[in-house]
Each structure stands twice: as structure tokens, then as C-alpha cells.
PDB file of N, CA and C in Angstrom:
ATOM      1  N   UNK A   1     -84.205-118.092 -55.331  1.00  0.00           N
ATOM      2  CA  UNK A   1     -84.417-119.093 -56.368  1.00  0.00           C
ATOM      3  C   UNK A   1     -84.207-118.420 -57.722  1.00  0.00           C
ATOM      4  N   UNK A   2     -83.325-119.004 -58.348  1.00  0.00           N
ATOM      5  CA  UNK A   2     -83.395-118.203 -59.775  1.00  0.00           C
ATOM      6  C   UNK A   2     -83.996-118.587 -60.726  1.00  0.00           C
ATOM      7  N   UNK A   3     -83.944-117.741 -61.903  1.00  0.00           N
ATOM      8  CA  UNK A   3     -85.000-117.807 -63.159  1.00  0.00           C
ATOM      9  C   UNK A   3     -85.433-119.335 -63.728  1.00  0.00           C
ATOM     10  N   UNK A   4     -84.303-120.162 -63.897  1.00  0.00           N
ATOM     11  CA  UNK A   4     -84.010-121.381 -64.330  1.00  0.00           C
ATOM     12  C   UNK A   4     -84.503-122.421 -63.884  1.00  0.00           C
ATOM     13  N   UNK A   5     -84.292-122.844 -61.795  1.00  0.00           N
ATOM     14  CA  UNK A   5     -85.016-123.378 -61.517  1.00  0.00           C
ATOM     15  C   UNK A   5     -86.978-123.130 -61.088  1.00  0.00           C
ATOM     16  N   UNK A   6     -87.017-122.015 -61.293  1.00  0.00           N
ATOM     17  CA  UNK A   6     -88.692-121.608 -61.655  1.00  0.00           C
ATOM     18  C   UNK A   6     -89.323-122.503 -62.636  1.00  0.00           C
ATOM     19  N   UNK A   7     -88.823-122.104 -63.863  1.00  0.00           N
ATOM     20  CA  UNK A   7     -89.141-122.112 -64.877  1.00  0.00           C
ATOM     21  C   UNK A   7     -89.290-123.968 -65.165  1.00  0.00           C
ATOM     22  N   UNK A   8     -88.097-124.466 -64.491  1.00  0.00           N
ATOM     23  CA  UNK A   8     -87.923-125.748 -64.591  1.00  0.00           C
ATOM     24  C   UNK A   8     -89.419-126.284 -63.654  1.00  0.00           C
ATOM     25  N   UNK A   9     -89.739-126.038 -62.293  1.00  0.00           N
ATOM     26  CA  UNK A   9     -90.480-126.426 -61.744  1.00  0.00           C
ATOM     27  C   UNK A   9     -91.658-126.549 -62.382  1.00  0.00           C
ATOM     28  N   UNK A  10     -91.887-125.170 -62.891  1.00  0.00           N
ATOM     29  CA  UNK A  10     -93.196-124.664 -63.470  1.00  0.00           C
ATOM     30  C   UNK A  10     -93.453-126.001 -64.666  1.00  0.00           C
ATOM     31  N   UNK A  11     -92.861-126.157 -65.649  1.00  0.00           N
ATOM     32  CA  UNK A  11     -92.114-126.964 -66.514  1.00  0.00           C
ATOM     33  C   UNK A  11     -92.705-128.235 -66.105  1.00  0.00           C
ATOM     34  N   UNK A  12     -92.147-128.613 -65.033  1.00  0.00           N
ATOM     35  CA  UNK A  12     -92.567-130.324 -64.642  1.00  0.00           C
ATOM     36  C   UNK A  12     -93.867-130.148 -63.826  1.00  0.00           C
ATOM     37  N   UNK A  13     -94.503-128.913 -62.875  1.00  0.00           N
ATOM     38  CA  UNK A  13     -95.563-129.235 -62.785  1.00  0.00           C
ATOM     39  C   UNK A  13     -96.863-129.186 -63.735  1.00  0.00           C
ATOM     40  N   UNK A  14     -96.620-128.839 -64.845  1.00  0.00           N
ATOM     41  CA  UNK A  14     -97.545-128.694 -65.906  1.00  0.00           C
ATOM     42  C   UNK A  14     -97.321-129.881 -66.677  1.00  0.00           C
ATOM     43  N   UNK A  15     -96.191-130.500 -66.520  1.00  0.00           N
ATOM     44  CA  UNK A  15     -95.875-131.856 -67.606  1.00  0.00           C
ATOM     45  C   UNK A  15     -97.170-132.387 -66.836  1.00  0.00           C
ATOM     46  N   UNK A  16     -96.456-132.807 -65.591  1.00  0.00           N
ATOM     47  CA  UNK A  16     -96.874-133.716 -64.563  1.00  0.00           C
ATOM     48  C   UNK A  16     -98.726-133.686 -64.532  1.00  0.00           C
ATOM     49  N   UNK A  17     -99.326-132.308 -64.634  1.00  0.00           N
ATOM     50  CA  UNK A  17    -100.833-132.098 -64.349  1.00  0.00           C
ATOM     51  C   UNK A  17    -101.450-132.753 -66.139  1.00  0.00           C
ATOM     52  N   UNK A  18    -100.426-132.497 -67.298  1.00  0.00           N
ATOM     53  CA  UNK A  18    -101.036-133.183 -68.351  1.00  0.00           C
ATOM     54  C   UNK A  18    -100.793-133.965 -69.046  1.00  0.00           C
ATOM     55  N   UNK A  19     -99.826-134.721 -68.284  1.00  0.00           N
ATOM     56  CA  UNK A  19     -99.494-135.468 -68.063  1.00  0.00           C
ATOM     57  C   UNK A  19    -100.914-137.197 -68.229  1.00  0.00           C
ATOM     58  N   UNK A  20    -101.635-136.599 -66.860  1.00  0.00           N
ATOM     59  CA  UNK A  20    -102.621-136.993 -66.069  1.00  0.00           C
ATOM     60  C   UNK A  20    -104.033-136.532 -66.283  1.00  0.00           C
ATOM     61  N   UNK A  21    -104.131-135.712 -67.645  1.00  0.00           N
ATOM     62  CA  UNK A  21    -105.115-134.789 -68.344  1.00  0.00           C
ATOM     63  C   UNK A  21    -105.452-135.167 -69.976  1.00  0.00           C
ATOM     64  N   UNK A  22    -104.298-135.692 -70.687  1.00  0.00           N
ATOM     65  CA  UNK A  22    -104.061-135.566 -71.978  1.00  0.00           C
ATOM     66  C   UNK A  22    -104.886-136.274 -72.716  1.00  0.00           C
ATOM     67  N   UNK A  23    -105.717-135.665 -73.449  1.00  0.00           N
ATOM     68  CA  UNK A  23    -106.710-136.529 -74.462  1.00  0.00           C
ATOM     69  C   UNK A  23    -105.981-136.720 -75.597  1.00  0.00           C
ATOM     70  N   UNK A  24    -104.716-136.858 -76.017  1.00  0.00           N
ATOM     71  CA  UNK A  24    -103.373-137.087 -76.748  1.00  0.00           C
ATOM     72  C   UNK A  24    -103.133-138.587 -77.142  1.00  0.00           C
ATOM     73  N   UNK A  25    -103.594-139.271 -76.440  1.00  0.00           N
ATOM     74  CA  UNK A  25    -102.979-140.675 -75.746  1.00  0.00           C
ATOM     75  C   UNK A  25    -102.556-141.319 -77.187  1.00  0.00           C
ATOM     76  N   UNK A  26    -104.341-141.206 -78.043  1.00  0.00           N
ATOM     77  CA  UNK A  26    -104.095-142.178 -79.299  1.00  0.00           C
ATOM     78  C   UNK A  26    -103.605-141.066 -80.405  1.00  0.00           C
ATOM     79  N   UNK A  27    -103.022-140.133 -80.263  1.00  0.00           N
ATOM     80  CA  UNK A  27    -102.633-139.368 -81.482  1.00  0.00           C
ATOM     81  C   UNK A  27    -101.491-140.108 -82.491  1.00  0.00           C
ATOM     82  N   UNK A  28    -101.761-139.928 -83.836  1.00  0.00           N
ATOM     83  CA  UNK A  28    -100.990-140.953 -84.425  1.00  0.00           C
ATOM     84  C   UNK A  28     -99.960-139.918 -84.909  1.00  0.00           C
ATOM     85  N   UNK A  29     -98.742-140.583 -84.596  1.00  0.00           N
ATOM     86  CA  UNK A  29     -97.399-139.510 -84.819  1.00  0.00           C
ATOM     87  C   UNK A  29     -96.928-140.526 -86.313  1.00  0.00           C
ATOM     88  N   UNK A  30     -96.057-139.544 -87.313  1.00  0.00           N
ATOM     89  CA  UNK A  30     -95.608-139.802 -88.117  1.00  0.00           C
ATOM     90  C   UNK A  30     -94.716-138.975 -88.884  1.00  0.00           C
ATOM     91  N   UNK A  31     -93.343-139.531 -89.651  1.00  0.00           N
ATOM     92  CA  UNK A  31     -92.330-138.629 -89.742  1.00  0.00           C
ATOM     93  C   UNK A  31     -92.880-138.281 -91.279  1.00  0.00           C
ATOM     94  N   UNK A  32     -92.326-136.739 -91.735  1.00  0.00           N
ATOM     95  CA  UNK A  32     -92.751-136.172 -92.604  1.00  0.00           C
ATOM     96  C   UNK A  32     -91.744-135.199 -93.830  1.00  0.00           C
ATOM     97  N   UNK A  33     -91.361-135.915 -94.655  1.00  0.00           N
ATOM     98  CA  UNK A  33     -90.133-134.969 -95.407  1.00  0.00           C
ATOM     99  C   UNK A  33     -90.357-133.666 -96.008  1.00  0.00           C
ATOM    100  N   UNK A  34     -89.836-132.917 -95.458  1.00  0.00           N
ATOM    101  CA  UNK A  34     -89.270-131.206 -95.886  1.00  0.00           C
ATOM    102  C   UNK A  34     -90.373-130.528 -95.770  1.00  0.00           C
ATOM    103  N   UNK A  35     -92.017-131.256 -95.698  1.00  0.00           N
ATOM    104  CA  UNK A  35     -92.648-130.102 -95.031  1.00  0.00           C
ATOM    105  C   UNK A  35     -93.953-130.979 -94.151  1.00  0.00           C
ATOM    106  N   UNK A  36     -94.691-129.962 -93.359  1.00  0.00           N
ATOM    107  CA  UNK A  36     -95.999-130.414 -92.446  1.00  0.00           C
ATOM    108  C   UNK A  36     -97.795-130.255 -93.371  1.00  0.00           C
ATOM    109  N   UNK A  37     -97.953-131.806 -93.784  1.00  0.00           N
ATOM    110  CA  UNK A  37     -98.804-132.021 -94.994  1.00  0.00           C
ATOM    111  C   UNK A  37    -100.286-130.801 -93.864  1.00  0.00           C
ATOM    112  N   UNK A  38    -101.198-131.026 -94.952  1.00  0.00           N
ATOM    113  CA  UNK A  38    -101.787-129.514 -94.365  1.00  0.00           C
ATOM    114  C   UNK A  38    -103.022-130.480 -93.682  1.00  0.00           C
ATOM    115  N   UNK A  39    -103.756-129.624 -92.826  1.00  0.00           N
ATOM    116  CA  UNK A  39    -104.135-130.238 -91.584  1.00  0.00           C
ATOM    117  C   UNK A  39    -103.333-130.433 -90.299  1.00  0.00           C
ATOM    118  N   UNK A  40    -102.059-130.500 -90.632  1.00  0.00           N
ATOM    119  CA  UNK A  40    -101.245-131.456 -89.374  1.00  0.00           C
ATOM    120  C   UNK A  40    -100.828-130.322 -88.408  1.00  0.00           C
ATOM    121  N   UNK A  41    -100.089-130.827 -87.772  1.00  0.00           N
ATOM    122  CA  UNK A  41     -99.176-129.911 -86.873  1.00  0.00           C
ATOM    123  C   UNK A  41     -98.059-130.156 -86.669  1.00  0.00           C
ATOM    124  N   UNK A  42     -96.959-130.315 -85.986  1.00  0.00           N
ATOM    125  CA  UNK A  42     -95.901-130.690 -85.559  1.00  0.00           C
ATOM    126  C   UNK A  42     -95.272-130.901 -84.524  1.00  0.00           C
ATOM    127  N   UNK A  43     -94.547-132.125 -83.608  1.00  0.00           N
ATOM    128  CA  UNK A  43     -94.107-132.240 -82.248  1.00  0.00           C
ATOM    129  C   UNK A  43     -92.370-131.948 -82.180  1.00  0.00           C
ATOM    130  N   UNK A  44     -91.847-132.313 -83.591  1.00  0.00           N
ATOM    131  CA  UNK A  44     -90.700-132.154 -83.172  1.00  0.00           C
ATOM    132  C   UNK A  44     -89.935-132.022 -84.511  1.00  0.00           C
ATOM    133  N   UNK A  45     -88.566-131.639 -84.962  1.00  0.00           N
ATOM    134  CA  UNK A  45     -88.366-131.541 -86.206  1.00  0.00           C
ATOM    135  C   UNK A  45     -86.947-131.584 -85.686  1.00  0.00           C
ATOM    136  N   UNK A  46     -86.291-132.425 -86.837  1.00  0.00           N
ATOM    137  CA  UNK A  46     -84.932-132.623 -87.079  1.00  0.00           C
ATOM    138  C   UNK A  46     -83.955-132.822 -87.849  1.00  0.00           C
ATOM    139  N   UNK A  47     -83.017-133.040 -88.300  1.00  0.00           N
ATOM    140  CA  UNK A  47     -82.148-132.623 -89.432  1.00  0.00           C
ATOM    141  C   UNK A  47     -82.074-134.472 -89.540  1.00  0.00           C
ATOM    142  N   UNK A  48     -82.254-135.073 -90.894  1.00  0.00           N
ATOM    143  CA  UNK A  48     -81.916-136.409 -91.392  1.00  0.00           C
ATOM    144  C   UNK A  48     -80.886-135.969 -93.015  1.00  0.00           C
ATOM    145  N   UNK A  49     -80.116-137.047 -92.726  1.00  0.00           N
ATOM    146  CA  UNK A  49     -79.304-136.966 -94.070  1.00  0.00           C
ATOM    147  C   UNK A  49     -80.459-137.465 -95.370  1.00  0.00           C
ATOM    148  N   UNK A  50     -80.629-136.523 -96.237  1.00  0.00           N
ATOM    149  CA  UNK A  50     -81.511-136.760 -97.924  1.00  0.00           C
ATOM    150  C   UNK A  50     -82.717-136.247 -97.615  1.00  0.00           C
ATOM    151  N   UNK A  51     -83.093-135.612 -96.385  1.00  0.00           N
ATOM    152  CA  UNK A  51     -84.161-135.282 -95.844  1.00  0.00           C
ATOM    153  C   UNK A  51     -84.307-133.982 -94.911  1.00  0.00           C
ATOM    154  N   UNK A  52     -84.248-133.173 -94.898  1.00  0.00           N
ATOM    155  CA  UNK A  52     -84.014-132.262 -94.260  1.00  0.00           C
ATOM    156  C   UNK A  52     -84.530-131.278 -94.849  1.00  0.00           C
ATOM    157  N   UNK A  53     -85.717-130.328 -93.598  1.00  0.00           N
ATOM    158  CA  UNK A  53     -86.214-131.244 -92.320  1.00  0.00           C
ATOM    159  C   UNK A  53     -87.066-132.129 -92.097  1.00  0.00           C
ATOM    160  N   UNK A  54     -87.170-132.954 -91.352  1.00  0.00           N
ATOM    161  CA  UNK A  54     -87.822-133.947 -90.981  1.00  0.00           C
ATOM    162  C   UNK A  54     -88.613-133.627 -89.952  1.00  0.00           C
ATOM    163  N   UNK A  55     -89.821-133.731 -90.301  1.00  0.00           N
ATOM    164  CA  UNK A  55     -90.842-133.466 -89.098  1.00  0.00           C
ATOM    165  C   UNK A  55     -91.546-134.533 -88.425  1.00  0.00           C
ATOM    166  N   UNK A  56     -91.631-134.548 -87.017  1.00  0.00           N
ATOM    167  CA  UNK A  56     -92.538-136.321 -86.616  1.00  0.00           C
ATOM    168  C   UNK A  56     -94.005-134.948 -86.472  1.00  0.00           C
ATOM    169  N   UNK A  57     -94.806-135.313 -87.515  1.00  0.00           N
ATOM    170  CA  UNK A  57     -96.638-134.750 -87.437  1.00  0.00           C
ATOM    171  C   UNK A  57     -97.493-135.221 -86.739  1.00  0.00           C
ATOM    172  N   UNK A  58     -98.685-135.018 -86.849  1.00  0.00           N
ATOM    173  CA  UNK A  58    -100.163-135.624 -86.318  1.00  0.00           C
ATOM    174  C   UNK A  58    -101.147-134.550 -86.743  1.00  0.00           C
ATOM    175  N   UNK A  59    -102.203-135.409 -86.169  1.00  0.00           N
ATOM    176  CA  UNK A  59    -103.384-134.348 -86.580  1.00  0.00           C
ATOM    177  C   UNK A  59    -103.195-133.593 -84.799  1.00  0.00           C
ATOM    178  N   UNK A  60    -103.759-132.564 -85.373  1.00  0.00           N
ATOM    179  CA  UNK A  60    -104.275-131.841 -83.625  1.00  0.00           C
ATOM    180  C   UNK A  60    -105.177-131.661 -83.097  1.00  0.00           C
ATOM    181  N   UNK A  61    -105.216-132.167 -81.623  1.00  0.00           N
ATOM    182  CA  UNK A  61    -106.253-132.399 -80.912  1.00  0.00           C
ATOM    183  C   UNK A  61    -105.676-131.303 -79.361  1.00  0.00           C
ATOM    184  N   UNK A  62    -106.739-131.275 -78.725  1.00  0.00           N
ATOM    185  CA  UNK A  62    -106.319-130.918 -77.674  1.00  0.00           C
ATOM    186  C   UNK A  62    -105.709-131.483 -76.939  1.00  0.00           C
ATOM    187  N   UNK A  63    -105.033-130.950 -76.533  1.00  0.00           N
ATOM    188  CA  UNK A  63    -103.996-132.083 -74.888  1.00  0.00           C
ATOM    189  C   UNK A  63    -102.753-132.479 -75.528  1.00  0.00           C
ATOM    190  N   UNK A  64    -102.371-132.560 -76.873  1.00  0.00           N
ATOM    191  CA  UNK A  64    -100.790-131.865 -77.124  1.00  0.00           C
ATOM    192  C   UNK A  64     -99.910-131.085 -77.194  1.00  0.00           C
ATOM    193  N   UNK A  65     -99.030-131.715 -77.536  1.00  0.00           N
ATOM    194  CA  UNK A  65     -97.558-130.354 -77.544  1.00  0.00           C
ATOM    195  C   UNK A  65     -97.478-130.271 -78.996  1.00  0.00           C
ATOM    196  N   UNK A  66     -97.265-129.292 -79.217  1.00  0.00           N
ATOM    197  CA  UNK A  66     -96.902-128.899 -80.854  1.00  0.00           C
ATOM    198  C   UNK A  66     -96.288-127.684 -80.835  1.00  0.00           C
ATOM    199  N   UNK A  67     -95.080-127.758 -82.309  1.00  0.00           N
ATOM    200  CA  UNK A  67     -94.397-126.530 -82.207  1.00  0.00           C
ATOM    201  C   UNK A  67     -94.982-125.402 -82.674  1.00  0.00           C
ATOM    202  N   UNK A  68     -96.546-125.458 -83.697  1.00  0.00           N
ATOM    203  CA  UNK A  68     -97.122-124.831 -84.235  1.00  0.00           C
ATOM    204  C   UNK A  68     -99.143-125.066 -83.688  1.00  0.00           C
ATOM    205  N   UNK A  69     -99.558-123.393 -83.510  1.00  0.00           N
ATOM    206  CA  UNK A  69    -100.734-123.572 -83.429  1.00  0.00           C
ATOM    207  C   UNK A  69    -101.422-123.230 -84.437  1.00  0.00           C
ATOM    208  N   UNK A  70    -101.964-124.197 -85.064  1.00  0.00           N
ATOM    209  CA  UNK A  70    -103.342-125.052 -86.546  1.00  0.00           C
ATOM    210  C   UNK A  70    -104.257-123.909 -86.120  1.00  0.00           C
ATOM    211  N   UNK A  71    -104.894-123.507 -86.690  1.00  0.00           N
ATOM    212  CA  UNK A  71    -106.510-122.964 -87.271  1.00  0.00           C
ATOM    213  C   UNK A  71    -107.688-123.583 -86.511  1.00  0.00           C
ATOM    214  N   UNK A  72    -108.220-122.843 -85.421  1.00  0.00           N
ATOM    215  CA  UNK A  72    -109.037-123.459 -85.256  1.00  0.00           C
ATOM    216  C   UNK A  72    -108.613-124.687 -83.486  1.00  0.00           C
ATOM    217  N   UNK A  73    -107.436-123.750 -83.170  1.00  0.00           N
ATOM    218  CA  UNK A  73    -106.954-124.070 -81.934  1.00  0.00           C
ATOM    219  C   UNK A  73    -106.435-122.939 -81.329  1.00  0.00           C
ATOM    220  N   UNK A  74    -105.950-123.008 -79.848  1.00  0.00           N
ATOM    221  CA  UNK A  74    -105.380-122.020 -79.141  1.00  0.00           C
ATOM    222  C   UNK A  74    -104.732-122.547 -78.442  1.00  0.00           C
ATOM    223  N   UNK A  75    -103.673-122.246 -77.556  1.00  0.00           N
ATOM    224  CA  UNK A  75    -103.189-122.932 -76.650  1.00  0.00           C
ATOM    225  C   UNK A  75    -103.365-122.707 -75.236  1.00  0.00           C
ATOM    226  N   UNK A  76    -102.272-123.647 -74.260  1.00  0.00           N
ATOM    227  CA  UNK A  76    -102.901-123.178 -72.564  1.00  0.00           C
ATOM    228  C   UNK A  76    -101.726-122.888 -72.011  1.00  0.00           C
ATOM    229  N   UNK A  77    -100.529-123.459 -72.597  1.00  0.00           N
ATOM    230  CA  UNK A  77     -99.217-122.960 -71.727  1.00  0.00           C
ATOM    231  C   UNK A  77     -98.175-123.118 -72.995  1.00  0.00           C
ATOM    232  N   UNK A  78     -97.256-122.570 -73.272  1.00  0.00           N
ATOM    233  CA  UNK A  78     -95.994-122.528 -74.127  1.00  0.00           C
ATOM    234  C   UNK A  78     -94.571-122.652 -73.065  1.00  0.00           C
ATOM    235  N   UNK A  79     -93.830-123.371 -73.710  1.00  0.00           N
ATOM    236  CA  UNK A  79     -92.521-123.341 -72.909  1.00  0.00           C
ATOM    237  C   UNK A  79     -91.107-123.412 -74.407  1.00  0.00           C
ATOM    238  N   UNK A  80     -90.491-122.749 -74.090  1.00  0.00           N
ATOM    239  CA  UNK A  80     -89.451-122.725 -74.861  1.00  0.00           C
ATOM    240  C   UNK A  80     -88.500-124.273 -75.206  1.00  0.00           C
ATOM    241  N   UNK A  81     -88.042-124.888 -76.147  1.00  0.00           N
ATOM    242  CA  UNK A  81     -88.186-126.070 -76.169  1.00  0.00           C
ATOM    243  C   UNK A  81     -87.068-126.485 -77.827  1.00  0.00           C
ATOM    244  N   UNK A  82     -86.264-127.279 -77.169  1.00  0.00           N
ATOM    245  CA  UNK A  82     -84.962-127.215 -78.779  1.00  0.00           C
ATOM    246  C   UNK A  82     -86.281-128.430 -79.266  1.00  0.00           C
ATOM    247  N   UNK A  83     -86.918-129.173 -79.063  1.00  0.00           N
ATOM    248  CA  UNK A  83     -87.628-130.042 -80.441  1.00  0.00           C
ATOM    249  C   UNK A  83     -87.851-129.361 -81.547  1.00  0.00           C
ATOM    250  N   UNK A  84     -88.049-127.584 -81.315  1.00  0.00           N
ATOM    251  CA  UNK A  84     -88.737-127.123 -82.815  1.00  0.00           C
ATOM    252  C   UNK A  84     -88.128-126.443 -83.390  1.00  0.00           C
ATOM    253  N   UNK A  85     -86.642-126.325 -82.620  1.00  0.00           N
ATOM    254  CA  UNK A  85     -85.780-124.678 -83.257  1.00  0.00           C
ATOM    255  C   UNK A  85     -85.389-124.904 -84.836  1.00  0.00           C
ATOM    256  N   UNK A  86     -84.948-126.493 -85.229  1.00  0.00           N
ATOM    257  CA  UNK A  86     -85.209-126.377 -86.647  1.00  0.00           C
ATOM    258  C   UNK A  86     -86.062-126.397 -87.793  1.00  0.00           C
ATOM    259  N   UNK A  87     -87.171-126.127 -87.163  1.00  0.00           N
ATOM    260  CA  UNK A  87     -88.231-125.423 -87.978  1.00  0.00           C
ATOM    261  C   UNK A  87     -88.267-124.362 -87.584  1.00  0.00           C
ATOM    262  N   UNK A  88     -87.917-123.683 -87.077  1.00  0.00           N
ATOM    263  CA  UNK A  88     -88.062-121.927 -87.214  1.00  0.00           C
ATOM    264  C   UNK A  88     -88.646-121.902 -86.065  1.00  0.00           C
ATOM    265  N   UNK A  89     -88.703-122.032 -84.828  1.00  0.00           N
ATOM    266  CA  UNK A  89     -89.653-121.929 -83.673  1.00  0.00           C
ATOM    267  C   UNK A  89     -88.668-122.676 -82.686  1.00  0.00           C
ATOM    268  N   UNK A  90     -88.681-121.455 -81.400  1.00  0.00           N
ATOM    269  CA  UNK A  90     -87.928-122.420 -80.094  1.00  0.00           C
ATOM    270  C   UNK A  90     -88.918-122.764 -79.050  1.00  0.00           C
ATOM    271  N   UNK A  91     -90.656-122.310 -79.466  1.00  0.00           N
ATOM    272  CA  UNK A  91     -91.552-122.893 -78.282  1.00  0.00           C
ATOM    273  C   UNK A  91     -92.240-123.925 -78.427  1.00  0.00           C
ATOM    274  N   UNK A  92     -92.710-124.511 -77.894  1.00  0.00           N
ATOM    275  CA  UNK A  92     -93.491-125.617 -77.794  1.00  0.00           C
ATOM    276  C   UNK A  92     -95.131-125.036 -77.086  1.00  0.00           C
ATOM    277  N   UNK A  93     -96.485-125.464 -77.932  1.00  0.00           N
ATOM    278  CA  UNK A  93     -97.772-125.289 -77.080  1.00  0.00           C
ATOM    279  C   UNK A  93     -98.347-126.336 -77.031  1.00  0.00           C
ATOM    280  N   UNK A  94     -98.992-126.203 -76.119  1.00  0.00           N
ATOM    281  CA  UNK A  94    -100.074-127.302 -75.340  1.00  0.00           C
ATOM    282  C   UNK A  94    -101.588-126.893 -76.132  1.00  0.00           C
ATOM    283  N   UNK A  95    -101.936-127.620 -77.011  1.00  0.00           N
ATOM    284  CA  UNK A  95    -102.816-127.213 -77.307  1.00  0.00           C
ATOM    285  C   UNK A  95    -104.513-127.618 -77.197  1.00  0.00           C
ATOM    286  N   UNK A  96    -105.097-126.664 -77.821  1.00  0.00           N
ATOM    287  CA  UNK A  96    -106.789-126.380 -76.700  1.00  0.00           C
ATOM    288  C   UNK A  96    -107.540-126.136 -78.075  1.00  0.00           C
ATOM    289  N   UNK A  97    -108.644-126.256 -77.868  1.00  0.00           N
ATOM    290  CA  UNK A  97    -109.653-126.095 -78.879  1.00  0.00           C
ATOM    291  C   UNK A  97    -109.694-124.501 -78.466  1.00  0.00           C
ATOM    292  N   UNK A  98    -110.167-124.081 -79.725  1.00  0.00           N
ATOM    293  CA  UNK A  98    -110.516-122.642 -79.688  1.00  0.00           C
ATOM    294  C   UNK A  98    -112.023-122.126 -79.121  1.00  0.00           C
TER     295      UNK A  98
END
């Protein structure tokens, strides 16, 4: 089995377990121009024309994905992930109260 499909498995069985875990549900997502207002975190970031970058934010709670771990959190699993490479970051964490 090679590296790729591991990684992939691993990947969907952790989607899949928090999937079915996520205290995320009501997190309020919202897009954010050229930077991440303070408090927030970030799920995904992307290039918009007059805007760039564009970040979709939230506050952070446990049981999300974010490309950045906030103050006052830690995470439980990271996976490498293009949502964040244009903000400076290719992982994605699952994040946990500290």
C-alpha cells in the first residue's frame, strides 16, 4: 500500500469519526478582505479579483478545521490541505481546547 493511499484512508477515517463528533455545526463562517479580524481563525483562503486574499473566518471552537491555531487552542490531527496554501500554510487542524 503506498504513502498516498494511507494517508487518504487515514484522511476519510478521521473526516468520517468528526464528522459524527463536531461541536462545529453552528459555527458562523464569513468571508473576510486581506486579513483574519482578531479573535477569528480561518477555514479557507482564496484569491478574489479587488480582494486578495480572501479569507472565509469564524470564531474557534473545538471540532473545526482551521488553517491556523488561535491562543488558547491546540489541535488533534493536521492534514496537509490546498484550502490554506494562499495564506501561507498547506495544513489544515482540527481544533481542541487547550
Amino acid at each position: 500500500m503506498n504513502l498516498r493511499k494511507i494517508l487518504t484512508a487515514t484522511f476519510a477515517a478521521t473526516l468520517a469519526t468528526t464528522t459524527l463528533t463536531t461541536t462545529a455545526d453552528a459555527a458562523e463562517y464569513r468571508w473576510s478582505c486581506r486579513s483574519v479580524p482578531a479573535g477569528h481563525t480561518y477555514s479557507m483562503v482564496r484569491a478574489d479579483q479587488g480582494c486578495e486574499p480572501l479569507y472565509l473566518v469564524m470564531l474557534p471552537e473545538p471540532g473545526i478545521w482551521a488553517c491556523t491555531v488561535p491562543a488558547g487552542f491546540t489541535y488533534t490531527v493536521s492534514v496537509v490541505n490546498s484550502n490554506c496554501t494562499l495564506g501561507g500554510s498547506s495544513t489544515r487542524y482540527l481544533l481542541a481546547a487547550a
